[in-house]
Protein backbone atom coordinates (compact mmCIF):
# COMPACT_ATOMS: atom_id res chain seq x y z
CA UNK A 1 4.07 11.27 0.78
CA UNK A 2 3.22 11.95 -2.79
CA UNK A 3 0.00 9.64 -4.02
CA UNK A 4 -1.95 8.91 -7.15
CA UNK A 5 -4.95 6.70 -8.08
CA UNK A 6 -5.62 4.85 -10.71
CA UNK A 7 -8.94 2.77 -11.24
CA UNK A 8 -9.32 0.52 -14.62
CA UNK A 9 -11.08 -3.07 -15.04
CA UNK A 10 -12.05 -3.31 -11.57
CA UNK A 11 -8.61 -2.75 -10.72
CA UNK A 12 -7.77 -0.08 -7.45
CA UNK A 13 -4.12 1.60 -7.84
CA UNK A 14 -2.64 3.22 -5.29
CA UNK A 15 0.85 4.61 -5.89
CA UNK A 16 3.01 6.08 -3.68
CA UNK A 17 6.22 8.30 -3.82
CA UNK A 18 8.86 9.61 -2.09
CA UNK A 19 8.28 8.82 1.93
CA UNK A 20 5.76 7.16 4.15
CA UNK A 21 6.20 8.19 7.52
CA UNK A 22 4.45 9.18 10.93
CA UNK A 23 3.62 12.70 9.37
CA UNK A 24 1.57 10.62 6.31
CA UNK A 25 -0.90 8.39 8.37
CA UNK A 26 -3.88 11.83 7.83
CA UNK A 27 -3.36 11.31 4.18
CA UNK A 28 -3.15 7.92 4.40
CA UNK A 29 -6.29 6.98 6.04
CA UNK A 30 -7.72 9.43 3.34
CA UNK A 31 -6.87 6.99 0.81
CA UNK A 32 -8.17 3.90 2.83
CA UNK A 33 -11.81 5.48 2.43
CA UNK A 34 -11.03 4.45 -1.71
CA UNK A 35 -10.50 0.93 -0.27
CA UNK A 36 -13.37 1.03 1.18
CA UNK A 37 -15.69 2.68 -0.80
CA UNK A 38 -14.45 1.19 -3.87
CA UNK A 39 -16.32 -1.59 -5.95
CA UNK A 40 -13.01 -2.80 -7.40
CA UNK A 41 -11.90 -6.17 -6.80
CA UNK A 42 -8.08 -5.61 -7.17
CA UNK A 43 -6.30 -3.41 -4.88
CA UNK A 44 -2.42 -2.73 -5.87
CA UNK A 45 -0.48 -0.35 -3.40
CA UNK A 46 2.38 1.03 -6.27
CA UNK A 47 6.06 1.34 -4.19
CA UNK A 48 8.30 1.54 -7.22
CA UNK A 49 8.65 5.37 -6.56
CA UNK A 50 9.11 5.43 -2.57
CA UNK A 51 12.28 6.27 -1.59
CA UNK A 52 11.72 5.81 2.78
CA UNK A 53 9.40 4.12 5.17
CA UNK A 54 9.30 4.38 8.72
CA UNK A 55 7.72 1.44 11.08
CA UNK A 56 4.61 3.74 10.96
CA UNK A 57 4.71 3.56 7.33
CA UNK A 58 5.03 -0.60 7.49
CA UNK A 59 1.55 -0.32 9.79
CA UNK A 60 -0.13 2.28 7.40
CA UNK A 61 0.53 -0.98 4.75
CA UNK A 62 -0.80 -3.55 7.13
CA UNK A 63 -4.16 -1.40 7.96
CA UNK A 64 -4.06 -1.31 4.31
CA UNK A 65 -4.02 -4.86 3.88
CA UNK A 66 -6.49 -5.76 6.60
CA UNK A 67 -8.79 -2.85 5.10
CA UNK A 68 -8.92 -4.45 1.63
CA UNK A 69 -9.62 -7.75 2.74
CA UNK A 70 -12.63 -6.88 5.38
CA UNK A 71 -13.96 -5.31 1.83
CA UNK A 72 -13.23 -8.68 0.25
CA UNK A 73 -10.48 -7.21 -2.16
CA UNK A 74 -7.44 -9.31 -3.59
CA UNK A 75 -4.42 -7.09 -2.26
CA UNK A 76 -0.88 -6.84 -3.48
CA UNK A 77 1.79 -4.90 -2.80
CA UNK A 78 3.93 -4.01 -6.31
CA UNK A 79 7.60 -3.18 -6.91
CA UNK A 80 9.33 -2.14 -3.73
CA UNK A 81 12.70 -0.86 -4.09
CA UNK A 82 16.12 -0.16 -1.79
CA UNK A 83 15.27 0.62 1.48
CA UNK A 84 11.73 -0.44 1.53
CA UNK A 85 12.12 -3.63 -0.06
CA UNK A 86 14.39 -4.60 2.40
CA UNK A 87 11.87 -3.44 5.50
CA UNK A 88 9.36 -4.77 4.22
CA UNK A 89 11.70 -8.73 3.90
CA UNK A 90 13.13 -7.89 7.21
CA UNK A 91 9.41 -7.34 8.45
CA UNK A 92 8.53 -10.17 6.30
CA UNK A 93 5.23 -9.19 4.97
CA UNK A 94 5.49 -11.53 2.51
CA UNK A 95 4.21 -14.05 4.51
CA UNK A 96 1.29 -12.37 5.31
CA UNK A 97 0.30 -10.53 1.46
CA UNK A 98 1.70 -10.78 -1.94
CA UNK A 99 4.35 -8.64 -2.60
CA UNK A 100 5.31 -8.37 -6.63
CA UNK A 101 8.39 -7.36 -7.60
């Protein structure tokens, strides 16, 4: 997993390239601790450049989710593409956060 952040009008940007697997969830929670300690009140996990997610990778999103909420953040997910657009239907998190595309 390749990551950058962005932070602009109260607005949290996480985006994320090439895989999100088992091997990322270390790095991962790293980021969390932006969720977290962040004062923004937008936080936008960026998919356009992930190629691959594995189930652990779909969880890492969820904690995400859950994480940004407990800090009272509006979440979204933004541009999936291929593979993990179609996980992520097939796993439906739709119905549980908003997913742009």
């Amino acid at each position: 997993m390749k990551d950058s952040v962005t932070t602009a009008d109260g607005q949290l940007t996480i985006s994320l390239s090439e895989k999100l697997t088992f091997e990322d969830h270390n790095n991962f929670r790293e980021l969390l601790k932006l969720v977290t300690s962040s004062e923004h009140r937008n936080c936008t996990i960026d998919l356009k450049n992930l190629d691959t997610i594995d189930s652990a990778g779909l969880g890492m999103l969820m904690i995400a989710f859950e994480t940004a909420e407990k800090a009272g953040m509006n979440f979204q997910l933004s541009k999936p593409q291929g593979q993990v657009e179609k996980l992520l239907e097939i796993s439906e998190f739709d119905k549980v956060m908003n997913i742009i595309h």
